[in-house]
Protein backbone atom coordinates (compact mmCIF):
# COMPACT_ATOMS: atom_id res chain seq x y z
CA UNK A 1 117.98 173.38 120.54
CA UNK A 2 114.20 172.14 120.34
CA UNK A 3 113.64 168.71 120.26
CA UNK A 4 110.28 167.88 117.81
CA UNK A 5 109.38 163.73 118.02
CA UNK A 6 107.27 161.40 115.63
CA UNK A 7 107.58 163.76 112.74
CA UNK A 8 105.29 162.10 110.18
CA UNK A 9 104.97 165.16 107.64
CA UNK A 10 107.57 168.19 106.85
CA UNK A 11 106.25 171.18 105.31
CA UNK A 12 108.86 174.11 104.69
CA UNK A 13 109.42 175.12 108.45
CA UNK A 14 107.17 173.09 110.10
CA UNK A 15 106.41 169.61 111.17
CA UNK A 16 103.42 167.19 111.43
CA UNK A 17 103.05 165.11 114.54
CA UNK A 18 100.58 162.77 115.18
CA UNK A 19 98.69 163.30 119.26
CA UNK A 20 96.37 161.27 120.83
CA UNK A 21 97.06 158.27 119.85
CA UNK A 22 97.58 158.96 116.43
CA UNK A 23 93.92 160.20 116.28
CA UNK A 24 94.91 163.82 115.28
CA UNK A 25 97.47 165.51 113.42
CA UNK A 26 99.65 168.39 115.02
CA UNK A 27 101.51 171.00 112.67
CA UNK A 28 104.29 173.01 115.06
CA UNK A 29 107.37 174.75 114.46
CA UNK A 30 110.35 176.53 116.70
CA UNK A 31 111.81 179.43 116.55
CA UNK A 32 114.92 177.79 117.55
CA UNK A 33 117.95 177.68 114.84
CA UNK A 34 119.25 173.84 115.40
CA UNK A 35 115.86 171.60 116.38
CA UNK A 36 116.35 168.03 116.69
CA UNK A 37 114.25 165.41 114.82
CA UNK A 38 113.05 161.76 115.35
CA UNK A 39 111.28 160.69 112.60
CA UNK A 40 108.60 157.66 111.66
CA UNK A 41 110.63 156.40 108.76
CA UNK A 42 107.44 154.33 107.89
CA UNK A 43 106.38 158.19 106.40
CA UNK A 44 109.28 158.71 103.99
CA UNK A 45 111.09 157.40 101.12
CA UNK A 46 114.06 156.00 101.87
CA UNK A 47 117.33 157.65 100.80
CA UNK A 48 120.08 156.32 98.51
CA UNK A 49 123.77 156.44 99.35
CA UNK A 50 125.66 158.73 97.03
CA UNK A 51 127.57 157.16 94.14
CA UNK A 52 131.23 156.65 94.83
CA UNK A 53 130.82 157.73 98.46
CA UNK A 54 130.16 156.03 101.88
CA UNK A 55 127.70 158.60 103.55
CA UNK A 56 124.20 159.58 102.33
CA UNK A 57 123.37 163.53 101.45
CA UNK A 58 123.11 166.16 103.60
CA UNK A 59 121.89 169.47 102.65
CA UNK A 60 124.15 171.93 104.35
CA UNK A 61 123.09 174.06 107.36
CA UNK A 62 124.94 177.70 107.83
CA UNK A 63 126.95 177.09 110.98
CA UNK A 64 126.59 173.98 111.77
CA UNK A 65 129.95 172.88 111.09
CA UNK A 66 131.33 175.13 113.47
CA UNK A 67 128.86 173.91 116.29
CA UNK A 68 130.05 170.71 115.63
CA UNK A 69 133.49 171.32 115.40
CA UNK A 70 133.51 172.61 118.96
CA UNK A 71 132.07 169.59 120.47
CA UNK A 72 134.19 167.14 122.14
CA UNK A 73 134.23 163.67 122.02
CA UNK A 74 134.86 160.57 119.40
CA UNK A 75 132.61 158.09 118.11
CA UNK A 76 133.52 154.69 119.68
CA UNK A 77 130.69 151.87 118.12
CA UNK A 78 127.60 151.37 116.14
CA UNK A 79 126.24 148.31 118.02
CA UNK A 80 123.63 146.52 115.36
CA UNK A 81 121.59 143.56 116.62
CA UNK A 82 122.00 141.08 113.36
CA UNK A 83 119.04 138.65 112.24
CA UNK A 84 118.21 136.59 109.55
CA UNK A 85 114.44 138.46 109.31
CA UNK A 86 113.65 141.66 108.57
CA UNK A 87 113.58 145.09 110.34
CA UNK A 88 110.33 145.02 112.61
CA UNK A 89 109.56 148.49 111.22
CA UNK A 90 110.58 148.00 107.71
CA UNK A 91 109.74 144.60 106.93
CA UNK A 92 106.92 143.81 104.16
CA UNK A 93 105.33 141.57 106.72
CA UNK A 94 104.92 141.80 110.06
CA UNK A 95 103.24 139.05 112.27
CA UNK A 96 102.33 139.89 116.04
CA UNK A 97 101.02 138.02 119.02
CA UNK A 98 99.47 138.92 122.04
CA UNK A 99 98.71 137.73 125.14
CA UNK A 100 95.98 134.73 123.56
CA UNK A 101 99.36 133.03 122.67
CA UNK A 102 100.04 132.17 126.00
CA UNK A 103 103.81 131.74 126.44
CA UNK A 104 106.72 132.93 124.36
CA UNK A 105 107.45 129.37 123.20
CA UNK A 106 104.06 129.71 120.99
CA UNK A 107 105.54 132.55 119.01
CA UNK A 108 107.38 129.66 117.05
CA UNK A 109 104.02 129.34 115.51
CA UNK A 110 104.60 132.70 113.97
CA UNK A 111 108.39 132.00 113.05
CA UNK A 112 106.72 128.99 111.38
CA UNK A 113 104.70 131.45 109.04
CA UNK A 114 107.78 133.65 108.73
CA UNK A 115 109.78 130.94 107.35
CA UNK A 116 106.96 130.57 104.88
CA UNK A 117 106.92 133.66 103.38
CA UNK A 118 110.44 134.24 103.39
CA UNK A 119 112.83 135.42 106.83
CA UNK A 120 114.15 138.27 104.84
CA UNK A 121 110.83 139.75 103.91
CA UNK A 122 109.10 139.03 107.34
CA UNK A 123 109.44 140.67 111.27
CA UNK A 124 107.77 139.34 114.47
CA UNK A 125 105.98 141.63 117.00
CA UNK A 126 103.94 141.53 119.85
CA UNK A 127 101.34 143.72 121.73
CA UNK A 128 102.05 145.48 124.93
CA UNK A 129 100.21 142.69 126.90
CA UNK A 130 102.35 140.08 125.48
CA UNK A 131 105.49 141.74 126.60
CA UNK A 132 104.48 142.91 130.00
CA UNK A 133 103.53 139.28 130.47
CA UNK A 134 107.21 138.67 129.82
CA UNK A 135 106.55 136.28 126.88
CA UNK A 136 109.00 138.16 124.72
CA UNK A 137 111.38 141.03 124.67
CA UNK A 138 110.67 144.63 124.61
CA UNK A 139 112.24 145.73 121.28
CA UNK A 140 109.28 143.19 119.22
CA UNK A 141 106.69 145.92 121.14
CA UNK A 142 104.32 147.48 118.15
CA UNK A 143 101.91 150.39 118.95
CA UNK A 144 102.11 153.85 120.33
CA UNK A 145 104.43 152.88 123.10
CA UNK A 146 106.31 150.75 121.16
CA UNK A 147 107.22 150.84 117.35
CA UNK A 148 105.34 152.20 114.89
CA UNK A 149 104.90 149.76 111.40
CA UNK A 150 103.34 150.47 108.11
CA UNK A 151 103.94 147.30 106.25
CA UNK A 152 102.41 145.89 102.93
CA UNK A 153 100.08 142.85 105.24
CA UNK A 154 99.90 143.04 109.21
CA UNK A 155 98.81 139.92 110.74
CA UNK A 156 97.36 140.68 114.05
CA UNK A 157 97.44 136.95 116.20
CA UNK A 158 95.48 137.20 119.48
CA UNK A 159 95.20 140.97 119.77
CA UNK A 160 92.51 142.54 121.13
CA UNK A 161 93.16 145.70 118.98
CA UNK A 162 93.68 148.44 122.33
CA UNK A 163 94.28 151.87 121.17
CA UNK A 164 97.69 152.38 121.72
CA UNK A 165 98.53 149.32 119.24
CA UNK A 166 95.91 150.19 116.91
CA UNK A 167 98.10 153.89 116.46
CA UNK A 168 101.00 151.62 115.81
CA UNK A 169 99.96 149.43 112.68
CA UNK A 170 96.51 152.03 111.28
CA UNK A 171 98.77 153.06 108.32
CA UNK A 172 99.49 149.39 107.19
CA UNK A 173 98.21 148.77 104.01
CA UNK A 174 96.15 145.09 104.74
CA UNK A 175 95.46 144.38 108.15
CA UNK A 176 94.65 140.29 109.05
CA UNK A 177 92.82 139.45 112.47
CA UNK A 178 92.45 136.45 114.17
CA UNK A 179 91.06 136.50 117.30
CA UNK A 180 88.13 134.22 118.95
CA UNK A 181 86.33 136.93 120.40
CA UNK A 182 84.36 138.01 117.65
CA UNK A 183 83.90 141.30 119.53
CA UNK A 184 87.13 142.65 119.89
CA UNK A 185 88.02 145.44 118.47
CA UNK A 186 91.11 144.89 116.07
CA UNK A 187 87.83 143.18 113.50
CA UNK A 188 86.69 146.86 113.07
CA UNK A 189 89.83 148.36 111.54
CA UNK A 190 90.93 144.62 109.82
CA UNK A 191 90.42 144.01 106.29
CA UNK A 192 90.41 140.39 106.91
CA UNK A 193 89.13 139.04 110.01
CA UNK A 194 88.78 135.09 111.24
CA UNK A 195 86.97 134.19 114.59
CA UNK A 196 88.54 130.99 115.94
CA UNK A 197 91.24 129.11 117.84
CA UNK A 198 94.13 130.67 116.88
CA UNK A 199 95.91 127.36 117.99
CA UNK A 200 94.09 125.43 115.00
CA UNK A 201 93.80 128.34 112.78
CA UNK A 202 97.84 129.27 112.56
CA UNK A 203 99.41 125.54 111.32
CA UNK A 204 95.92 125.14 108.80
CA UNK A 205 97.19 128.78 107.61
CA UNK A 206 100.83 127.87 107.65
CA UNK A 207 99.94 124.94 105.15
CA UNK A 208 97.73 126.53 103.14
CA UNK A 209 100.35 129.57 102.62
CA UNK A 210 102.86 126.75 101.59
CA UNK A 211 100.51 125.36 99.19
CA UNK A 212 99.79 128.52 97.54
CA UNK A 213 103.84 128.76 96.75
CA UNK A 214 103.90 125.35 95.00
């Protein structure tokens, strides 16, 4: 069985994977007859369960019931982690901090904006730096090492913009910086960028976005 990860593309027998970085595209394929997927479900449409049912469609696969058939065990548990927000790699918003942030208590300052624009629409994520600082836990990681998000406005808070996040949020379709190096590199691929204290810029942003609802 060949294993084939980060499948962003599927044409007939073969998959597209993205390799350095996300920089390049890679089209392989196997020989093998069972090959085992992981896919970046930021790349397809998501699939409807089927009326009257509880499972979701499956196109059938000559012999595969008999493979698994002959396997032994029993599922035990589906262990879910539940939140009021959204998923971090399907949400419609996604706000992340880096290390500029300081300390994990100043995330609150991006809950704060969540709560804004709505828990159920928005996720919270963080760079690598910020979570191998220990401010916050690994599964809010975005980038190449981390998870990958595509959603409709990124807001990148005290990021640099290294290369291994940059892979993780290029296909997202607006992109807002704030950063108060006016260098780094997160202002080149940002479709919005503002130099400044992200300290003063965040709660002047927070009340603007709740004045914009009224």
């Amino acid at each position: 069985m060949q294993a084939i990860t980060d499948v962003v593309d599927v044409k007939e027998h073969k998959f597209v994977r993205p390799i350095y970085a996300g920089n390049a595209m890679c089209t392989v394929s196997s020989n093998d007859k069972i090959k085992l997927l992981t896919i970046r479900a930021t790349n397809f449409q998501g699939v409807g369960k089927k009326e009257g049912g509880h499972g979701y469609p499956v196109h059938p696969v000559e012999g595969v019931d008999q493979i698994v058939a002959e396997q032994q065990g029993n599922w035990k548990e589906n262990i879910i982690s539940k939140s009021e927000m959204a998923d971090l790699t399907s949400a419609k918003y996604v706000i992340s901090g880096g290390r500029a942030l300081k300390s994990g208590e100043n995330f609150k300052m991006l809950h704060d904006i969540a709560e804004t624009l709505g828990k159920s629409n928005c996720a919270i994520g963080a760079s690598r730096a910020a979570v191998d600082a220990g401010m916050v836990p690994n599964d809010m990681q975005v980038g190449q090492t981390g998870k990958i998000v595509a959603p409709d406005i990124y807001f990148a808070i005290g990021i640099s913009g290294a290369i291994q996040h940059v892979s993780g949020i290029k296909d997202s379709k607006v992109i807002v910086a704030i950063n108060k190096d006016a260098d780094a590199p997160i202002f080149k691929l940002a479709n919005y960028g503002l130099v400044g204290d992200l300290f003063k810029i965040l709660p002047e942003l927070n009340e603007k976005l709740k004045a914009a609802q009224k």
